[in-house]
N, C-alpha and C. Protein backbone atom coordinates (compact mmCIF):
# COMPACT_ATOMS: atom_id res chain seq x y z
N UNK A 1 0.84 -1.19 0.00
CA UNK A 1 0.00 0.00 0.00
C UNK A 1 0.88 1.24 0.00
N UNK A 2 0.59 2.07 -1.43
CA UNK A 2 1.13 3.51 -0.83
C UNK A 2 0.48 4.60 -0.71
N UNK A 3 1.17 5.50 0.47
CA UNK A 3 0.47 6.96 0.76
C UNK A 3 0.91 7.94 -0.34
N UNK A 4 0.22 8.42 -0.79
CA UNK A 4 0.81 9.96 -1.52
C UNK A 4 -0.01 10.87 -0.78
N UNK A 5 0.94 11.85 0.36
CA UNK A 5 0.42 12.75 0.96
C UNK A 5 0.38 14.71 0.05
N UNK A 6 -0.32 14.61 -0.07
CA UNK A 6 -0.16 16.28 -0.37
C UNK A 6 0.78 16.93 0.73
N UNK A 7 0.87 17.99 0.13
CA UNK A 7 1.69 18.95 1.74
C UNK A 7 0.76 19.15 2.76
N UNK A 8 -0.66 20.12 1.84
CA UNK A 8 -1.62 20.41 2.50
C UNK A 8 -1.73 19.18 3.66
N UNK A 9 -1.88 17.67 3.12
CA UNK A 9 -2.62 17.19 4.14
C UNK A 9 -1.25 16.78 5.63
N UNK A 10 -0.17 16.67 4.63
CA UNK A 10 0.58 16.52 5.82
C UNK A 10 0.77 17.76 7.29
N UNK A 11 0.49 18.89 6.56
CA UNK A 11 0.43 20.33 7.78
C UNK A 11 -0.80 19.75 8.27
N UNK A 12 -1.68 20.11 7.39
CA UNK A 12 -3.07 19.30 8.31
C UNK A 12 -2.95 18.06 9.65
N UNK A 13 -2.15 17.41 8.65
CA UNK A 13 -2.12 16.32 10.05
C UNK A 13 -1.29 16.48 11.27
N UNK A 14 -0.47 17.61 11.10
CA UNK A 14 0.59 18.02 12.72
C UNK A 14 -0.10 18.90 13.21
N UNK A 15 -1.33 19.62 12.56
CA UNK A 15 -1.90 20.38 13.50
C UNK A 15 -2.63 20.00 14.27
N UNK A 16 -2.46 18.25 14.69
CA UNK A 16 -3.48 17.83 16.22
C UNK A 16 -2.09 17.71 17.07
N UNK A 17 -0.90 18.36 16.75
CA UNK A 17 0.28 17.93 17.49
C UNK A 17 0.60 19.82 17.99
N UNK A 18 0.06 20.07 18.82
CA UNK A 18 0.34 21.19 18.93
C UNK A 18 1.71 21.71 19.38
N UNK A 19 2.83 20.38 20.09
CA UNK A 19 4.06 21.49 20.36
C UNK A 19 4.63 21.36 19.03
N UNK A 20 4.24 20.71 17.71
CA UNK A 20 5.47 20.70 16.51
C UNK A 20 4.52 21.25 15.50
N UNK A 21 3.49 21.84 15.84
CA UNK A 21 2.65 21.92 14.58
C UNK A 21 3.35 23.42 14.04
N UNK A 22 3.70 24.43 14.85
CA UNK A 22 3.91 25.30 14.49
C UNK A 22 5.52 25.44 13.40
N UNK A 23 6.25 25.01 14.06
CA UNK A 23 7.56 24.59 12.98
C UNK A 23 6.98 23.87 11.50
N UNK A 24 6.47 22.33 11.59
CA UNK A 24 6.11 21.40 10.77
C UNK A 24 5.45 22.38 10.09
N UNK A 25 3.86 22.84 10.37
CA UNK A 25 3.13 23.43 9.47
C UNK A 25 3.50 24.70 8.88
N UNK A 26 4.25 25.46 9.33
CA UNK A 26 5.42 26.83 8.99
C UNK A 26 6.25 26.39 7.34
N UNK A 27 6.65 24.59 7.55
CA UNK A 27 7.38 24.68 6.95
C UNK A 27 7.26 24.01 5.66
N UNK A 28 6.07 23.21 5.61
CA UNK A 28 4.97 22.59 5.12
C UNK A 28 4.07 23.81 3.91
N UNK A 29 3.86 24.61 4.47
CA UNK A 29 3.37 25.98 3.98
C UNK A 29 4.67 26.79 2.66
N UNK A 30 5.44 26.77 3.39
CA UNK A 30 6.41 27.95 2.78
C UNK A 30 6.67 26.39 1.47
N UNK A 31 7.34 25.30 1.74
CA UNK A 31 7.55 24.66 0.64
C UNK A 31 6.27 24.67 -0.46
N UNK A 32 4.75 24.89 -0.14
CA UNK A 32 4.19 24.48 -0.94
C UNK A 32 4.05 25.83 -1.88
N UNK A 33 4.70 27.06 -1.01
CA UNK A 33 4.27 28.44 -1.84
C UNK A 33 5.19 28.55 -2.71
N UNK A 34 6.43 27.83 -2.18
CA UNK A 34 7.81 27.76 -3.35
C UNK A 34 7.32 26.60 -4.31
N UNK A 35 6.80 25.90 -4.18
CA UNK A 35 6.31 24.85 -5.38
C UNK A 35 5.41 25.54 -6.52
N UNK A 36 4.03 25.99 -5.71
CA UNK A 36 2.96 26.43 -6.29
C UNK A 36 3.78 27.96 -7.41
N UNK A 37 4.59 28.36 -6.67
CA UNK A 37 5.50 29.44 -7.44
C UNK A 37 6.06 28.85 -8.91
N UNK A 38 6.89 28.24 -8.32
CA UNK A 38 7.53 27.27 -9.52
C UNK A 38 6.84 26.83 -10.82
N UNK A 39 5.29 26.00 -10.19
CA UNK A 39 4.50 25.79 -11.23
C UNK A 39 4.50 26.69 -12.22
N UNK A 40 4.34 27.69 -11.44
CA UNK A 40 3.13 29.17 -12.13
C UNK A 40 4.62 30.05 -13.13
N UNK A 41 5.82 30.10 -12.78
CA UNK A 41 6.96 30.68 -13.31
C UNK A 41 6.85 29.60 -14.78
């Protein structure tokens, strides 16, 4: 069985982890705005 996680869902999923959500989902975020960038360039 494989997972293919989006980013989205992986930030999603550390945000029930509240002492790492803020790093994880910080960083989760910024990679997907540098991706979504990339696309669009």
């Amino acid at each position: 069985m494989e997972l293919n996680l989006t980013v989205e869902q992986v930030a999603g999923a550390f945000t029930v982890y509240p002492s790492v959500s803020g790093s994880i989902a910080e960083a989760a975020r910024q990679l997907h705005i540098r991706k979504r960038a990339a696309e669009e360039a």
